[in-house]
PDB file of N, CA and C in Angstrom:
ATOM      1  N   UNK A   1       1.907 -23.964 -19.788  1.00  0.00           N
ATOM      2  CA  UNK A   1       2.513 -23.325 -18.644  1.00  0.00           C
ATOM      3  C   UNK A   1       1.573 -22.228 -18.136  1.00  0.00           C
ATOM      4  N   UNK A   2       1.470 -22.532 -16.995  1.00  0.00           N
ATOM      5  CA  UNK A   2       0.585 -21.140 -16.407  1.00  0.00           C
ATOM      6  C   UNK A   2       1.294 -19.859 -15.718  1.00  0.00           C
ATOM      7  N   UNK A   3       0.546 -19.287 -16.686  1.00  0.00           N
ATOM      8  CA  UNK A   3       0.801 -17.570 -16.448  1.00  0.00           C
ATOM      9  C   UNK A   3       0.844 -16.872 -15.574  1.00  0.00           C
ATOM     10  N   UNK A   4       1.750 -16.210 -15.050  1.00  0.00           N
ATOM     11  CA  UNK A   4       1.321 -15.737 -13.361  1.00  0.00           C
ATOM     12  C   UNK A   4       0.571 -13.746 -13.503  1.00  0.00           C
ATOM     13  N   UNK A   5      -0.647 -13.730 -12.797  1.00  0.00           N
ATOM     14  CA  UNK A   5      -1.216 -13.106 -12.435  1.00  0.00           C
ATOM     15  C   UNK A   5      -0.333 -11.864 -11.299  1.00  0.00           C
ATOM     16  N   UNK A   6      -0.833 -10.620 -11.322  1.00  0.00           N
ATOM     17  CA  UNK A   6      -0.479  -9.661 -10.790  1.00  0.00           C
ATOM     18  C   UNK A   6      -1.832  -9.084 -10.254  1.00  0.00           C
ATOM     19  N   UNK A   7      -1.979  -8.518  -8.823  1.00  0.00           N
ATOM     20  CA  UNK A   7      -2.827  -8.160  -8.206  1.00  0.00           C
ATOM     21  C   UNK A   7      -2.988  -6.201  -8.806  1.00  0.00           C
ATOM     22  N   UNK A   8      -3.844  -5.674  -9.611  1.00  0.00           N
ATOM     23  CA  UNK A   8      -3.490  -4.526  -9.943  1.00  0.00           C
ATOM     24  C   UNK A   8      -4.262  -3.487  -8.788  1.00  0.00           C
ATOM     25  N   UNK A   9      -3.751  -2.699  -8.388  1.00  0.00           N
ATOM     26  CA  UNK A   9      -4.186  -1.977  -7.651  1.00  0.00           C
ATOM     27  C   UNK A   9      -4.995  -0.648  -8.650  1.00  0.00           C
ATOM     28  N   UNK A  10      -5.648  -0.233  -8.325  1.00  0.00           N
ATOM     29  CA  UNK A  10      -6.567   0.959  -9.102  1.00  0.00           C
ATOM     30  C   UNK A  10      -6.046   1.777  -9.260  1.00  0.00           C
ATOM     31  N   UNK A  11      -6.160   3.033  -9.216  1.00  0.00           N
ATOM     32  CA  UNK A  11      -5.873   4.211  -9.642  1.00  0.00           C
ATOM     33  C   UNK A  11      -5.927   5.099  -7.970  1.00  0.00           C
ATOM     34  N   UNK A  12      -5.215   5.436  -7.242  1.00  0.00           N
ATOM     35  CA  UNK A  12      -5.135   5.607  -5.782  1.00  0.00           C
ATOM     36  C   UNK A  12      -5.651   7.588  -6.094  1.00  0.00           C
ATOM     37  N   UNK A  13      -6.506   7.768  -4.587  1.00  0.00           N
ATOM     38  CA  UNK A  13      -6.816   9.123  -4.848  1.00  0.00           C
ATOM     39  C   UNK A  13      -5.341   9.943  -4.451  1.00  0.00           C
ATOM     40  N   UNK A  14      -5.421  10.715  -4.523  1.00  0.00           N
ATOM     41  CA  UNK A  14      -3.974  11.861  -4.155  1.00  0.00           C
ATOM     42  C   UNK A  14      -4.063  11.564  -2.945  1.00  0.00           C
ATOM     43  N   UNK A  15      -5.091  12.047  -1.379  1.00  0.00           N
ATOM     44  CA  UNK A  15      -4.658  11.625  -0.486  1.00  0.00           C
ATOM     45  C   UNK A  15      -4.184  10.722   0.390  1.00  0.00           C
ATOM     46  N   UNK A  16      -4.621   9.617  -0.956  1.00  0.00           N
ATOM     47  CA  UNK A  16      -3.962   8.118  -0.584  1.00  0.00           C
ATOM     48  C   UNK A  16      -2.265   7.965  -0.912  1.00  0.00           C
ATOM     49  N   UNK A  17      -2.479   8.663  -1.698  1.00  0.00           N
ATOM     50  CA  UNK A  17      -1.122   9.051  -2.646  1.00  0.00           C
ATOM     51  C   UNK A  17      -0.046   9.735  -0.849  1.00  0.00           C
ATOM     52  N   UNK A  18      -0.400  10.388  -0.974  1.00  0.00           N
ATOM     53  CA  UNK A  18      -0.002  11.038   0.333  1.00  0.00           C
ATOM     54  C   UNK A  18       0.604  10.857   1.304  1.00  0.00           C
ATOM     55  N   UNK A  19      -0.601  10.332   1.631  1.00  0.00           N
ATOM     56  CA  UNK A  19      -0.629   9.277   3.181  1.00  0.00           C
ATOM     57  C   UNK A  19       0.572   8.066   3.053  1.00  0.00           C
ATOM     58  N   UNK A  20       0.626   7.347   2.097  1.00  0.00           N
ATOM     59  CA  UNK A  20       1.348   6.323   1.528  1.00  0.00           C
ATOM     60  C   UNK A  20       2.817   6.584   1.416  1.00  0.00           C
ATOM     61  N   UNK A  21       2.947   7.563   1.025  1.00  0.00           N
ATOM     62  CA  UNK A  21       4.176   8.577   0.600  1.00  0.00           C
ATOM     63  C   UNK A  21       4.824   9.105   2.099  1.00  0.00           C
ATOM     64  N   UNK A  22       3.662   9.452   2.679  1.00  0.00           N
ATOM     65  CA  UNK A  22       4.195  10.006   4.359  1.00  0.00           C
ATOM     66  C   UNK A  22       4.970   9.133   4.867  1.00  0.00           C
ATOM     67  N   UNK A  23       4.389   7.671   4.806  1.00  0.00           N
ATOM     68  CA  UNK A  23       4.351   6.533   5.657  1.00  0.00           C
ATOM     69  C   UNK A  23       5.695   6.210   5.099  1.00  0.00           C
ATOM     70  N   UNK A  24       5.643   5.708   3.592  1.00  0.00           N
ATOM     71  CA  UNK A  24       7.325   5.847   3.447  1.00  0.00           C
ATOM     72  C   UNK A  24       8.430   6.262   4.179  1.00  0.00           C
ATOM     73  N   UNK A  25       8.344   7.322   4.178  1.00  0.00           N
ATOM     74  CA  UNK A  25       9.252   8.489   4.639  1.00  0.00           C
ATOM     75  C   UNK A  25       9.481   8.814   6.053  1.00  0.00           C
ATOM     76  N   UNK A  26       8.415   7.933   6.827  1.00  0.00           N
ATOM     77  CA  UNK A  26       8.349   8.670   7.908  1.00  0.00           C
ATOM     78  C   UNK A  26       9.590   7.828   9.345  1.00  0.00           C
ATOM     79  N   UNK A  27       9.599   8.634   9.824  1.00  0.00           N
ATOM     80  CA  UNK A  27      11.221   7.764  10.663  1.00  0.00           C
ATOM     81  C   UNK A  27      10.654   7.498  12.267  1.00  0.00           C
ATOM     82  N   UNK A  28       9.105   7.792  12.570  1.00  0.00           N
ATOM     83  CA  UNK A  28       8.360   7.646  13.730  1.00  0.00           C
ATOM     84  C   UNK A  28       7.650   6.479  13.628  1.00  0.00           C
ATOM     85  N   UNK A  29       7.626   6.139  12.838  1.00  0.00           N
ATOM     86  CA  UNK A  29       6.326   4.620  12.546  1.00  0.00           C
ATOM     87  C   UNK A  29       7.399   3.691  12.544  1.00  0.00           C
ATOM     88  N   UNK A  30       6.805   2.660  12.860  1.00  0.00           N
ATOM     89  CA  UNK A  30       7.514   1.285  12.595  1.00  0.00           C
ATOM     90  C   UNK A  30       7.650   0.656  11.667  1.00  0.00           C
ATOM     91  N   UNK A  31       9.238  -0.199  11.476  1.00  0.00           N
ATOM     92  CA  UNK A  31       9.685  -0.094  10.418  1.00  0.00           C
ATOM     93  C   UNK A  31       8.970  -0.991   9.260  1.00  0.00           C
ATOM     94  N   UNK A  32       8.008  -1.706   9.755  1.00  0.00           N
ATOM     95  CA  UNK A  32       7.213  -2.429   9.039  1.00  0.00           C
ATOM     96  C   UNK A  32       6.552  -1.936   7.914  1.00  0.00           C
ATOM     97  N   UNK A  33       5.851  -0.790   8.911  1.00  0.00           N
ATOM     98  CA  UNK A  33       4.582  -0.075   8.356  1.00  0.00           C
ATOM     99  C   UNK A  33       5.064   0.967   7.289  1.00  0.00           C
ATOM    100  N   UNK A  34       6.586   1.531   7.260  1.00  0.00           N
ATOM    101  CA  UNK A  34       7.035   2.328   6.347  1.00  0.00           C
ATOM    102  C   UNK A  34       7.623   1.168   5.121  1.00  0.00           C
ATOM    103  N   UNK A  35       8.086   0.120   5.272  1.00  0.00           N
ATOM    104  CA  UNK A  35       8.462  -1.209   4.380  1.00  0.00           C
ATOM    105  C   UNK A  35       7.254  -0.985   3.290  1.00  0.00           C
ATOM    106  N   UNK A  36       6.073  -1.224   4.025  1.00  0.00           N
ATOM    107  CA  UNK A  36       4.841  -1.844   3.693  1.00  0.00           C
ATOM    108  C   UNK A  36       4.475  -0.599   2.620  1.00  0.00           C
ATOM    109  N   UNK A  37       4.545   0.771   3.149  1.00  0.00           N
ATOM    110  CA  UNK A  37       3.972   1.818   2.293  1.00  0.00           C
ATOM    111  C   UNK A  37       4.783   1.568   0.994  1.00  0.00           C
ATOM    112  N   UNK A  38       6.271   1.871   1.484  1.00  0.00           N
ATOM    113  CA  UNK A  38       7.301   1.484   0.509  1.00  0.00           C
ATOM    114  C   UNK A  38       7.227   0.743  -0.648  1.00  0.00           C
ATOM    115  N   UNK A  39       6.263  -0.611  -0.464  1.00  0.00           N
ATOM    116  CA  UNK A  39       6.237  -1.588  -1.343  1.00  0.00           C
ATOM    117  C   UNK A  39       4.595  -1.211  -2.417  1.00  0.00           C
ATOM    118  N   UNK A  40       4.098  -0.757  -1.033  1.00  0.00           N
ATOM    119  CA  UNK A  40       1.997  -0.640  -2.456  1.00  0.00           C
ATOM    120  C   UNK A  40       2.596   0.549  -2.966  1.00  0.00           C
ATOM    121  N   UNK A  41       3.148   1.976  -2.541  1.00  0.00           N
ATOM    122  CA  UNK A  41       2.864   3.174  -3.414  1.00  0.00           C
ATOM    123  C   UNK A  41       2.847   2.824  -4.708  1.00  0.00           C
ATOM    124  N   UNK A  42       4.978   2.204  -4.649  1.00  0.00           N
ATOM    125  CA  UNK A  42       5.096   1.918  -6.284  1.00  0.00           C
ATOM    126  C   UNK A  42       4.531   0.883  -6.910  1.00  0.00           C
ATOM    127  N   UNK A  43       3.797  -0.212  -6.064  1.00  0.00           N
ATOM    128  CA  UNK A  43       2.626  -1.005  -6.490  1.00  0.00           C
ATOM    129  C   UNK A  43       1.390  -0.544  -7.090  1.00  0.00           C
ATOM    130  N   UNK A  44       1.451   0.434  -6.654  1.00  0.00           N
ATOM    131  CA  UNK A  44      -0.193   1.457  -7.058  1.00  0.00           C
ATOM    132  C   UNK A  44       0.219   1.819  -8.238  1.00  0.00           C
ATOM    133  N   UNK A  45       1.919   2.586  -8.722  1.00  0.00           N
ATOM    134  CA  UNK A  45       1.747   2.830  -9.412  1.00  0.00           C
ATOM    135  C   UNK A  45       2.139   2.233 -10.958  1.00  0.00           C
ATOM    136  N   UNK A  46       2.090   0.888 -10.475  1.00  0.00           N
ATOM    137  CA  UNK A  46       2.201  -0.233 -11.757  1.00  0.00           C
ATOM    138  C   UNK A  46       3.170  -0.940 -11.732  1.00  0.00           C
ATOM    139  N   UNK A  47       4.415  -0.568 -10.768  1.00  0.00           N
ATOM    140  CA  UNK A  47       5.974  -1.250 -10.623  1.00  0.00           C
ATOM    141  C   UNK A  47       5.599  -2.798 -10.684  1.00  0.00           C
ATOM    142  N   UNK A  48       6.191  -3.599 -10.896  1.00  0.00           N
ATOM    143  CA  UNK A  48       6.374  -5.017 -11.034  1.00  0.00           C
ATOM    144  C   UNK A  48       6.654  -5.411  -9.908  1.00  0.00           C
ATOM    145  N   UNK A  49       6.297  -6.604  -9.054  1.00  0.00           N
ATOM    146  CA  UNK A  49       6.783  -7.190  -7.795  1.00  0.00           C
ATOM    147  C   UNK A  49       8.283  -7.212  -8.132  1.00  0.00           C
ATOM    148  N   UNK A  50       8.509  -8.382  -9.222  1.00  0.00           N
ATOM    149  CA  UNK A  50      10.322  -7.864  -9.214  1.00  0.00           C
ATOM    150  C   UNK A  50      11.225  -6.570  -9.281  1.00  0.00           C
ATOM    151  N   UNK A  51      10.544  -5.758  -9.739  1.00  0.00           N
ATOM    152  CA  UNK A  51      10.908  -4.736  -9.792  1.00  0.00           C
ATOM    153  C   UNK A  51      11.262  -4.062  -8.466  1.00  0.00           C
ATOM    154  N   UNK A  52      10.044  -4.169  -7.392  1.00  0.00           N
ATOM    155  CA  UNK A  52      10.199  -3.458  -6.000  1.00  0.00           C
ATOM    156  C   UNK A  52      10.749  -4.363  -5.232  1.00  0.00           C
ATOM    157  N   UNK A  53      10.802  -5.646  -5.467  1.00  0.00           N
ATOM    158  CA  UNK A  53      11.290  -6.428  -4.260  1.00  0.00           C
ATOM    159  C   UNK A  53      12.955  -6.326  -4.014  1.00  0.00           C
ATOM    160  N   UNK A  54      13.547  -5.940  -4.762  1.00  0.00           N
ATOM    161  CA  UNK A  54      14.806  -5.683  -4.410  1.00  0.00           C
ATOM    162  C   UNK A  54      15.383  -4.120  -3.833  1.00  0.00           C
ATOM    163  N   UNK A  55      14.238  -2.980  -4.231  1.00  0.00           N
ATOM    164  CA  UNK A  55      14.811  -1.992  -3.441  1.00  0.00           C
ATOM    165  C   UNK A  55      14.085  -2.204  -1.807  1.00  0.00           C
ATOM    166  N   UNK A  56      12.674  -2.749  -1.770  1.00  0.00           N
ATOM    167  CA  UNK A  56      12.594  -3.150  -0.320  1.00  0.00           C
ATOM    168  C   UNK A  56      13.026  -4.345   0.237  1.00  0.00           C
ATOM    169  N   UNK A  57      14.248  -5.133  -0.368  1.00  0.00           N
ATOM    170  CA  UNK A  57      14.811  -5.977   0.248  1.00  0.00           C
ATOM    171  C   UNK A  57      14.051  -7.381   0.863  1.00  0.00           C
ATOM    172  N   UNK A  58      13.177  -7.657   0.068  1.00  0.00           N
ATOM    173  CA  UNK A  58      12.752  -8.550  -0.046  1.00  0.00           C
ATOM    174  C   UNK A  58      12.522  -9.584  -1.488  1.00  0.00           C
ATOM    175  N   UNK A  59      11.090 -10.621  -1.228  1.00  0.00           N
ATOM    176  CA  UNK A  59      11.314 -11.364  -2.377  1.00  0.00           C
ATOM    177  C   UNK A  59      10.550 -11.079  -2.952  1.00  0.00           C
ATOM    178  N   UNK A  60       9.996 -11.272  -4.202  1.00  0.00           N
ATOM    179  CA  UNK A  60       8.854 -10.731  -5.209  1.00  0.00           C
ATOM    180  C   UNK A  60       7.481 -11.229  -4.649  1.00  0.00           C
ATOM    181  N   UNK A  61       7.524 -12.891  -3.642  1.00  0.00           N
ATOM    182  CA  UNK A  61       6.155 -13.227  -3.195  1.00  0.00           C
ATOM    183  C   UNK A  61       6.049 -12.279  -2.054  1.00  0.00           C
ATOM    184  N   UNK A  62       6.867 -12.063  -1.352  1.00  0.00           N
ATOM    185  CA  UNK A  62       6.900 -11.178  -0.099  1.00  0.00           C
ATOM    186  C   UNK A  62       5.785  -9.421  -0.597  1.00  0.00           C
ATOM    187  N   UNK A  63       6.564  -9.208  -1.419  1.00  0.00           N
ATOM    188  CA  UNK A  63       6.011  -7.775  -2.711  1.00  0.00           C
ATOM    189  C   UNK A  63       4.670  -8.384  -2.789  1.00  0.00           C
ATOM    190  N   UNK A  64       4.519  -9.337  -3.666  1.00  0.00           N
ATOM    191  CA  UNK A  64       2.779  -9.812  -3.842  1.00  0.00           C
ATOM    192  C   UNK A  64       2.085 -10.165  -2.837  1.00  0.00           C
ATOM    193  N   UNK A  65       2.056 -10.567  -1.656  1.00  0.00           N
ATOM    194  CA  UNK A  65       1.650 -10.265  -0.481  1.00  0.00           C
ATOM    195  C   UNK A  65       1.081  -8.884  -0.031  1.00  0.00           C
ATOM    196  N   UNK A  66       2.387  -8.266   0.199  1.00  0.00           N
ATOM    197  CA  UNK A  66       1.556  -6.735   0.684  1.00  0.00           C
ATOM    198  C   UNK A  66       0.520  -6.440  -0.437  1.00  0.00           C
ATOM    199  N   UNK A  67       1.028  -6.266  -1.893  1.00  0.00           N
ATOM    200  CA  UNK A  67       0.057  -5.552  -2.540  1.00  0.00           C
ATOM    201  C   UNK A  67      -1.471  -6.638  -2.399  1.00  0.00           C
ATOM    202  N   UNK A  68      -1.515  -7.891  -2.216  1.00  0.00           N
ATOM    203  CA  UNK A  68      -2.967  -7.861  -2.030  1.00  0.00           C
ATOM    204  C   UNK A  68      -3.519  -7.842  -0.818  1.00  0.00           C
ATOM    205  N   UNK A  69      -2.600  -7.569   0.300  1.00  0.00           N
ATOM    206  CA  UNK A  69      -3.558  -7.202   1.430  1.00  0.00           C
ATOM    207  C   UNK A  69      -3.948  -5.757   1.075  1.00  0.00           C
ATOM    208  N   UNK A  70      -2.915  -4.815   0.968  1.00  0.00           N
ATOM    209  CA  UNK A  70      -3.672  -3.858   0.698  1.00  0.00           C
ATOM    210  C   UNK A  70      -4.969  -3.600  -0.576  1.00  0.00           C
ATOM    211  N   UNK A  71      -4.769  -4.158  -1.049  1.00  0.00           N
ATOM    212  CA  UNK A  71      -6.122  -4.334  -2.262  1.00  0.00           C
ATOM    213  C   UNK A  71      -7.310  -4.748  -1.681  1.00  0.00           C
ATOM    214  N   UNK A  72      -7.000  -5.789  -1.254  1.00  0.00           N
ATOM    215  CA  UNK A  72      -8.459  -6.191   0.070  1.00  0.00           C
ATOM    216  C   UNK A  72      -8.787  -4.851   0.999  1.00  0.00           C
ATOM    217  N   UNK A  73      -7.687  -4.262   1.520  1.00  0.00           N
ATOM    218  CA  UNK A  73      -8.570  -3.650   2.534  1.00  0.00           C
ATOM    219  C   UNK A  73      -8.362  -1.889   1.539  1.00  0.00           C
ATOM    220  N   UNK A  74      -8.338  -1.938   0.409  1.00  0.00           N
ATOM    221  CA  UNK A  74      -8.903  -0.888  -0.720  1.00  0.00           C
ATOM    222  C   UNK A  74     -10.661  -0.640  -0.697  1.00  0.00           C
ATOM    223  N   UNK A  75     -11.638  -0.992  -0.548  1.00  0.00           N
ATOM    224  CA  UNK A  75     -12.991  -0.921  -0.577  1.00  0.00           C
ATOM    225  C   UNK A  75     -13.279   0.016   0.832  1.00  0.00           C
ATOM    226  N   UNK A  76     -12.707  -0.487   1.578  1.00  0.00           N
ATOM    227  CA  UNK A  76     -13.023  -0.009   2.844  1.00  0.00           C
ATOM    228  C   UNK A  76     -12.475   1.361   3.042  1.00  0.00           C
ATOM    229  N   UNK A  77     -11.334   1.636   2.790  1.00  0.00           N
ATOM    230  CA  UNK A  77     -10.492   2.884   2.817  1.00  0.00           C
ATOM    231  C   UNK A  77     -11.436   3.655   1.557  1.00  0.00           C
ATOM    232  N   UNK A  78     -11.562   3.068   0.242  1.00  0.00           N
ATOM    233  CA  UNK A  78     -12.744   4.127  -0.260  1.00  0.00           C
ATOM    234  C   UNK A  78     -13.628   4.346   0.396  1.00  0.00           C
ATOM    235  N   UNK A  79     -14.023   3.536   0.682  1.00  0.00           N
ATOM    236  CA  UNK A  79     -15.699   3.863   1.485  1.00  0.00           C
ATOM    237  C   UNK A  79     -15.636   4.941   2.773  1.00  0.00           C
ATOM    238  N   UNK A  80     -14.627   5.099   2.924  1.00  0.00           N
ATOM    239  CA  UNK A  80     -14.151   6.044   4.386  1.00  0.00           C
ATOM    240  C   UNK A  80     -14.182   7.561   3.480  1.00  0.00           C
ATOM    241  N   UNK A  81     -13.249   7.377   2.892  1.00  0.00           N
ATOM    242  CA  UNK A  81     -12.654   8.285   2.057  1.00  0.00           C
ATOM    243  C   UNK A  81     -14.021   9.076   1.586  1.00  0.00           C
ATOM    244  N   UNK A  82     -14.769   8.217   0.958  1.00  0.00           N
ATOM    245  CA  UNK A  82     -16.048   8.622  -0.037  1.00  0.00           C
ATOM    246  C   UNK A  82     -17.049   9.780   1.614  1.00  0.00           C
ATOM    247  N   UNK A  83     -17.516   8.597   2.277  1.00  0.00           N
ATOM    248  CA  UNK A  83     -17.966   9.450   3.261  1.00  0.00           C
ATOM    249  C   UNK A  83     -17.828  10.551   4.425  1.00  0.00           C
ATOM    250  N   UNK A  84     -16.152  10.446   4.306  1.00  0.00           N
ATOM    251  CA  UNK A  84     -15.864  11.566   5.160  1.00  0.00           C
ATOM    252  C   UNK A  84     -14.181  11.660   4.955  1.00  0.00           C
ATOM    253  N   UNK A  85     -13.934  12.715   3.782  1.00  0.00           N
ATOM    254  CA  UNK A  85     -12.339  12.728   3.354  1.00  0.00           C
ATOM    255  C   UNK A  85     -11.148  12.393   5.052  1.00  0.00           C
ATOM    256  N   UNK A  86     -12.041  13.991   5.541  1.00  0.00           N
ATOM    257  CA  UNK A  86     -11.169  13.879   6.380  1.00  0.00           C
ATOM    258  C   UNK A  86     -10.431  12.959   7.337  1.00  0.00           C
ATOM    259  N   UNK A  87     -11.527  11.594   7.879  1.00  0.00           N
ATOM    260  CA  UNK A  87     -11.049  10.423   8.862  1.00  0.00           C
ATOM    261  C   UNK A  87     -10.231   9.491   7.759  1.00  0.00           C
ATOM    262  N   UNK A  88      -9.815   9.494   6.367  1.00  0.00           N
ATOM    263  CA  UNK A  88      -8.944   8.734   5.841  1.00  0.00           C
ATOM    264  C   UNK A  88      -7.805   8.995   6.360  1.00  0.00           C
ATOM    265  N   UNK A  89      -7.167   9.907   6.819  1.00  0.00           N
ATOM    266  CA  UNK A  89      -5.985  10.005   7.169  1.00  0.00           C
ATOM    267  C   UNK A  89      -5.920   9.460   9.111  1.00  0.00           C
ATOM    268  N   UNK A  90      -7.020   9.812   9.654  1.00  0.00           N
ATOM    269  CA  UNK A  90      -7.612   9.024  10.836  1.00  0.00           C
ATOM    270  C   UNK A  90      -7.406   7.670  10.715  1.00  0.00           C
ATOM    271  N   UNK A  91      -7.955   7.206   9.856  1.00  0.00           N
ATOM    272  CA  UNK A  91      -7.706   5.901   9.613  1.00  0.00           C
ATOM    273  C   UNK A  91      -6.588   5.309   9.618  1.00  0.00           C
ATOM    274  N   UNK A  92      -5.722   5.499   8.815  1.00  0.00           N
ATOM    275  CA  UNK A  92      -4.306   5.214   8.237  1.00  0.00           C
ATOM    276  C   UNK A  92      -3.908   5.411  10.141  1.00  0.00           C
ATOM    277  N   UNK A  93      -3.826   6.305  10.388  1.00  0.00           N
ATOM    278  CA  UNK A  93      -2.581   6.917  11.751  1.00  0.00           C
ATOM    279  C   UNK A  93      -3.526   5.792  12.892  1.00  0.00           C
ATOM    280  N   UNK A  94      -4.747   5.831  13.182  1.00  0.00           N
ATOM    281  CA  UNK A  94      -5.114   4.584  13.691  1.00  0.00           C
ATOM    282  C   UNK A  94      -5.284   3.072  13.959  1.00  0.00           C
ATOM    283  N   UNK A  95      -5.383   2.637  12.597  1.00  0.00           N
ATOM    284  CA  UNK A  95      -5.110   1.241  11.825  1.00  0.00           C
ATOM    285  C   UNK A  95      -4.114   1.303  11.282  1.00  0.00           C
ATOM    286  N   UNK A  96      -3.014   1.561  11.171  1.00  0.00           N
ATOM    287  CA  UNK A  96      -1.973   0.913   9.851  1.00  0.00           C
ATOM    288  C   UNK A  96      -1.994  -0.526   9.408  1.00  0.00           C
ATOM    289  N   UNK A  97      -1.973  -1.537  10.567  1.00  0.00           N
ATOM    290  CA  UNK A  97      -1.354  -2.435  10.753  1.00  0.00           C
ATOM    291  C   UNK A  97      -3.097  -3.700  10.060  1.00  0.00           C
ATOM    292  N   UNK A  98      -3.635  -2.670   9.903  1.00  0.00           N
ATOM    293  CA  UNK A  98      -4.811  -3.225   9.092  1.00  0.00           C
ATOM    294  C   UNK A  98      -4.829  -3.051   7.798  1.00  0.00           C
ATOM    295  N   UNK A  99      -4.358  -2.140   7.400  1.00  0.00           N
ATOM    296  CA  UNK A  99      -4.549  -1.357   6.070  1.00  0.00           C
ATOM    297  C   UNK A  99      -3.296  -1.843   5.300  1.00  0.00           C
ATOM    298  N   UNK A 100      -2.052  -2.059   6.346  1.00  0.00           N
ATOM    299  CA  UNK A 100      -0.787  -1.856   5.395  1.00  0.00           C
ATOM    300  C   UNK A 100      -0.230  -3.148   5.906  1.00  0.00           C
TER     301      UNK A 100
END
């Protein structure tokens, strides 16, 4: 029987932490894009797809979805991050709909 795999997300910096956390919370963004934060934060921080897919009301593949888009577009958001802290949060409020 084959084993099913989990996409692990790294170890997120604080202002990713943040930003992610904002986006949650926030009641101006669309409701997608706060779903979406909703689902990687506690993805980032090790939660189980089953685990999150029922407080964001979805299904566990739905959960494994977001977390590997956002994992894919993880390199790039470091690489922002690394070269200029400040446009990470630029980023995020510009792209969401890339990132998340």
């Amino acid at each position: 029987m084959r084993r099913k795999t989990i996409d692990t997300i790294p170890v997120l910096s604080d202002a990713m932490k943040n930003i992610l956390s904002a986006f949650s919370k926030s009641r101006s963004l669309p409701s997608g894009l706060v779903k979406r934060a909703s689902i990687v934060l506690p993805a980032s921080q090790g939660e189980l797809n089953q685990n999150i897919a029922p407080q964001a009301g979805l299904h566990y593949n739905n959960v494994a979805t977001w977390r590997s888009r956002f994992l894919a577009a993880l390199p790039a958001l470091r690489k922002i991050e690394m070269d200029d802290p400040e446009k990470l949060e630029d980023e995020y409020a510009k792209n969401p709909e890339r990132i998340l």
